[in-house]
N, C-alpha and C. Protein backbone atom coordinates (compact mmCIF):
# COMPACT_ATOMS: atom_id res chain seq x y z
N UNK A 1 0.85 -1.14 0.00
CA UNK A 1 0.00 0.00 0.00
C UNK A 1 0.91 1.22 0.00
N UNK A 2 0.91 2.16 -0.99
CA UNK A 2 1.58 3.33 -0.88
C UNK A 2 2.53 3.57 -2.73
N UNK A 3 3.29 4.48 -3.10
CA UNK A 3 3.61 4.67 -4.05
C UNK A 3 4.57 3.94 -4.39
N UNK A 4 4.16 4.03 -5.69
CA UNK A 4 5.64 2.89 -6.74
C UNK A 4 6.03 3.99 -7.40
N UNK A 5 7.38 3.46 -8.13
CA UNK A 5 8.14 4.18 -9.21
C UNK A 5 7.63 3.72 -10.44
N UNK A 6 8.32 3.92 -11.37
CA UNK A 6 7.56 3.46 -13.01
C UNK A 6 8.22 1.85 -13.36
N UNK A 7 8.81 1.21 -12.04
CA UNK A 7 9.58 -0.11 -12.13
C UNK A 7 8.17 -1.13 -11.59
N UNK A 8 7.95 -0.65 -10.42
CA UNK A 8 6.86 -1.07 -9.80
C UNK A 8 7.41 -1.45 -8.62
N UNK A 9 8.25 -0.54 -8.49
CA UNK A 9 9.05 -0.77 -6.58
C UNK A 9 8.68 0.11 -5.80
N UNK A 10 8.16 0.09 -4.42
CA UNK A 10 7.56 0.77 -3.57
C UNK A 10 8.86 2.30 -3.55
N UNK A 11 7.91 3.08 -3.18
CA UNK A 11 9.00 4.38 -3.73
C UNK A 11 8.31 5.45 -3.21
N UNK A 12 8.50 6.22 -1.86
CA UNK A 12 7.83 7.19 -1.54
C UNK A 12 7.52 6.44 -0.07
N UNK A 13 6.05 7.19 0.96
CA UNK A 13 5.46 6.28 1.78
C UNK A 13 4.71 5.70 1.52
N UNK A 14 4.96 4.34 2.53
CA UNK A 14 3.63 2.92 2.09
C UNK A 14 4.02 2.40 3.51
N UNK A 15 2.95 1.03 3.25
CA UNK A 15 2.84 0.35 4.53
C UNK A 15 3.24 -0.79 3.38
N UNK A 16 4.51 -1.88 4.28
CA UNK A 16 4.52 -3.19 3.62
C UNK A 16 4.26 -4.16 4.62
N UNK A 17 3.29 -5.22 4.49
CA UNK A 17 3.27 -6.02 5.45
C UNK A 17 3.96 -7.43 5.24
N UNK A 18 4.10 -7.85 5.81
CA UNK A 18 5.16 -9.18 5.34
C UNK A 18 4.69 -10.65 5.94
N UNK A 19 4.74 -11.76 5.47
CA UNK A 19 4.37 -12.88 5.48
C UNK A 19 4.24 -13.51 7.16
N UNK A 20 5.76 -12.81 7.64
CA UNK A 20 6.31 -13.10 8.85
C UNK A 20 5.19 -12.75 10.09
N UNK A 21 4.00 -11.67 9.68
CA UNK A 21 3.47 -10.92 10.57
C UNK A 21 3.84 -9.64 11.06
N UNK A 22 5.68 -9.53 10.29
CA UNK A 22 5.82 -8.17 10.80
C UNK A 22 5.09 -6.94 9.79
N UNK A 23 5.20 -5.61 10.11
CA UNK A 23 4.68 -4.83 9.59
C UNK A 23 5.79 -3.53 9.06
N UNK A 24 6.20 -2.79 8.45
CA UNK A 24 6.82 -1.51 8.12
C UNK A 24 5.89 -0.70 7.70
N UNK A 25 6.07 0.66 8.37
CA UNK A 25 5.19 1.97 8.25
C UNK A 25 6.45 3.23 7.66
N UNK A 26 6.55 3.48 6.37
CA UNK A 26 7.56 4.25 6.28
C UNK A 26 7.87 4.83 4.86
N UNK A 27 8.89 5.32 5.20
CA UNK A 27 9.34 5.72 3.40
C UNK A 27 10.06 5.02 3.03
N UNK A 28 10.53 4.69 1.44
CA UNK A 28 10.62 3.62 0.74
C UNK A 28 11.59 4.14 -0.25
N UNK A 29 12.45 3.69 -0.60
CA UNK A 29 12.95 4.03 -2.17
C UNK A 29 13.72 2.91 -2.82
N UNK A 30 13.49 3.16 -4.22
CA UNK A 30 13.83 1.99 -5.05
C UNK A 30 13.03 0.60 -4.82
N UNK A 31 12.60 0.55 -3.34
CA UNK A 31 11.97 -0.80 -3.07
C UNK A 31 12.30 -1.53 -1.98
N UNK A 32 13.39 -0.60 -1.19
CA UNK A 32 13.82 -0.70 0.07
C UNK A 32 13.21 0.19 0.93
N UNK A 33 13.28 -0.38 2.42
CA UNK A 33 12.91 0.56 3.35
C UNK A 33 14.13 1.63 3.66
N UNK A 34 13.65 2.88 3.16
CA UNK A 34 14.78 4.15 2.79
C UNK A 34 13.94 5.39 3.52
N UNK A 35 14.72 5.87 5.03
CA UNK A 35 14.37 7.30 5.31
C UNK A 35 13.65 6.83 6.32
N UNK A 36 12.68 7.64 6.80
CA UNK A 36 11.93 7.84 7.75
C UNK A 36 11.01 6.54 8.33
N UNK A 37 11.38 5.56 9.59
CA UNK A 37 9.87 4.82 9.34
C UNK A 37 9.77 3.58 10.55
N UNK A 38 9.12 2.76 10.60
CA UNK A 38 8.69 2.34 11.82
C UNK A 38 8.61 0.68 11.15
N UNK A 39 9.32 -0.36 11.78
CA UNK A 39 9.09 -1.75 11.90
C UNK A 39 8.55 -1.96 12.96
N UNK A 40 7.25 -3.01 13.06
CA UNK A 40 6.77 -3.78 14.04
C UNK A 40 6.96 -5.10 13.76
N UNK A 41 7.65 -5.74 14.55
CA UNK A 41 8.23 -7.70 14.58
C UNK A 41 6.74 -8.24 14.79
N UNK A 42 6.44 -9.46 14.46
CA UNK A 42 5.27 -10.06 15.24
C UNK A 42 4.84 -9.88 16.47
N UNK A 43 5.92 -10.41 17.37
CA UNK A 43 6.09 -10.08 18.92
C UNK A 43 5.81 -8.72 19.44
N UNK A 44 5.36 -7.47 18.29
CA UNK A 44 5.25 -6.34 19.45
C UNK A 44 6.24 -5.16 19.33
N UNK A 45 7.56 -6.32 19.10
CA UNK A 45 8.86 -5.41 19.43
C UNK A 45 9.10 -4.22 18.60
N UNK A 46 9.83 -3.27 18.14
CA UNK A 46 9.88 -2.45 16.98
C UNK A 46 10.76 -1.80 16.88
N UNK A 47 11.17 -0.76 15.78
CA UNK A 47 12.46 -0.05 15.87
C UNK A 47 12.05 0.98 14.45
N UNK A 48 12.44 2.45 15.35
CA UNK A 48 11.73 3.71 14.97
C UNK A 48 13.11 4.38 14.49
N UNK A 49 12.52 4.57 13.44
CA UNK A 49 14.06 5.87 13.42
C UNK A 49 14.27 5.98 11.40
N UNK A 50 15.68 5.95 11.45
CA UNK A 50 16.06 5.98 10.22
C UNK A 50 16.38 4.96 9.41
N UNK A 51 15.99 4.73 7.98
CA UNK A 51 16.64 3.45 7.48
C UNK A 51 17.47 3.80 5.87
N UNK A 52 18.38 2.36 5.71
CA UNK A 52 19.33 3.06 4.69
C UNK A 52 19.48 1.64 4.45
N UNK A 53 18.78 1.50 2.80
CA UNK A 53 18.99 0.34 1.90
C UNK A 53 18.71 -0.88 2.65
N UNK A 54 17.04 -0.52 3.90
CA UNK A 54 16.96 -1.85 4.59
C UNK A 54 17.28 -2.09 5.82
N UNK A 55 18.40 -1.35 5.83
CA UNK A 55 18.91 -1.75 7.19
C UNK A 55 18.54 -0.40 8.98
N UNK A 56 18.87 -0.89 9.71
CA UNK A 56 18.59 0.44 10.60
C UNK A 56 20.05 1.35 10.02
N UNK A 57 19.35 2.61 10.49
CA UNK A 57 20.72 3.49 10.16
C UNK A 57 20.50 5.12 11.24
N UNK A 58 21.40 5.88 11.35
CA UNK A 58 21.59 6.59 12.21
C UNK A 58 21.06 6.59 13.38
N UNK A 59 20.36 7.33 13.67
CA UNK A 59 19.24 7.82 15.25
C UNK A 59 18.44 6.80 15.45
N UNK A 60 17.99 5.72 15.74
CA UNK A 60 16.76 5.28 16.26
C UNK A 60 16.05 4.65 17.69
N UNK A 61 15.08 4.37 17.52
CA UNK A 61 14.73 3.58 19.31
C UNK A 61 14.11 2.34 18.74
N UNK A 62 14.34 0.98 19.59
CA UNK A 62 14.27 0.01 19.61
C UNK A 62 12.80 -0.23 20.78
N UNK A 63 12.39 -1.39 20.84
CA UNK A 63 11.92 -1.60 22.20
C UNK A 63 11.81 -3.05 22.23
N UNK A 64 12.05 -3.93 23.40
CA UNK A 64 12.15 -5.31 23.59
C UNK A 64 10.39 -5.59 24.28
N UNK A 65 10.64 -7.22 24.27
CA UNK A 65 9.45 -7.94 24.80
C UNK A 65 9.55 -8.26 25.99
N UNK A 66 11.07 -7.77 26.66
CA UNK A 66 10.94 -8.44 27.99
C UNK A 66 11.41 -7.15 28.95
N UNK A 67 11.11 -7.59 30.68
CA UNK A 67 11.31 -6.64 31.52
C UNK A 67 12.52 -6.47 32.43
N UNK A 68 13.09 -5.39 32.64
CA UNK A 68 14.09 -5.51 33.64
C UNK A 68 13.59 -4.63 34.99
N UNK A 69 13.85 -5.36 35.97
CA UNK A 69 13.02 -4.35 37.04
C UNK A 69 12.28 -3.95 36.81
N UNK A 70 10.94 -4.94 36.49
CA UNK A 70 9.69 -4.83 36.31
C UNK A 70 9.10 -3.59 35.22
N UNK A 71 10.26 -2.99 34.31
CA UNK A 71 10.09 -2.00 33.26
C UNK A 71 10.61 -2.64 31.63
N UNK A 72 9.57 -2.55 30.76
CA UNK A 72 9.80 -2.80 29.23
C UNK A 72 11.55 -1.91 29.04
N UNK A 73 12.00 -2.77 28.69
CA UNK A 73 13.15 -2.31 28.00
C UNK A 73 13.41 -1.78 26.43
N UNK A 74 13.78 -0.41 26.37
CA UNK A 74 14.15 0.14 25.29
C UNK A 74 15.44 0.87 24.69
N UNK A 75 15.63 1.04 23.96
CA UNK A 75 16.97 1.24 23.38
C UNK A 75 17.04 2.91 21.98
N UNK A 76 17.93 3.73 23.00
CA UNK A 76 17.66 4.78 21.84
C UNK A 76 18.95 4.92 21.54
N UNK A 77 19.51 5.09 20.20
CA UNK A 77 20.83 5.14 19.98
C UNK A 77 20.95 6.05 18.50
N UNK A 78 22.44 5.37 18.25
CA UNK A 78 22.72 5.58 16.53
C UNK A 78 23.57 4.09 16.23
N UNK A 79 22.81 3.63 15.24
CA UNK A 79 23.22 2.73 14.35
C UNK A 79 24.01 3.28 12.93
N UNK A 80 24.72 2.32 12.86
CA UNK A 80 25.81 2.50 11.52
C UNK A 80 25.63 1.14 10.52
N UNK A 81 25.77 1.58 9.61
CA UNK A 81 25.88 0.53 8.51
C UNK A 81 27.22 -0.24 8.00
């Protein structure tokens, strides 16, 4: 759901949902998850921030499924490629 290029690769923002149950909410280019955008895992878990050819990239926050001292654990950082 969201824009293609004249290839027919997601290109711009879309939502891709994936077989796995996970979900991506984000911007897109070429057909990768590129720029701005949000993964949700099956489990819940997710990771917000920036992406580059797919992968996480600079600034983002993470969040886990499990607790430490009775608090959800999360993770805000910078990732590198």
């Amino acid at each position: 759901m969201g824009t293609f290029n004249k290839e027919g690769h997601p290109d711009g923002l879309g939502i891709l949902y994936l077989q796995s149950g996970a979900k991506y909410m984000g911007e897109f280019q070429d057909g990768m998850m590129h720029g701005y955008g949000k993964y949700i895992y099956p489990d819940e878990r997710y990771y917000l921030g920036m992406w580059f050819a797919d992968k996480y990239d600079r600034d983002g926050h993470t969040s886990a499924n499990y607790l430490i001292d009775d608090l959800p654990t999360e993770h805000e950082g910078r990732w590198m490629n």
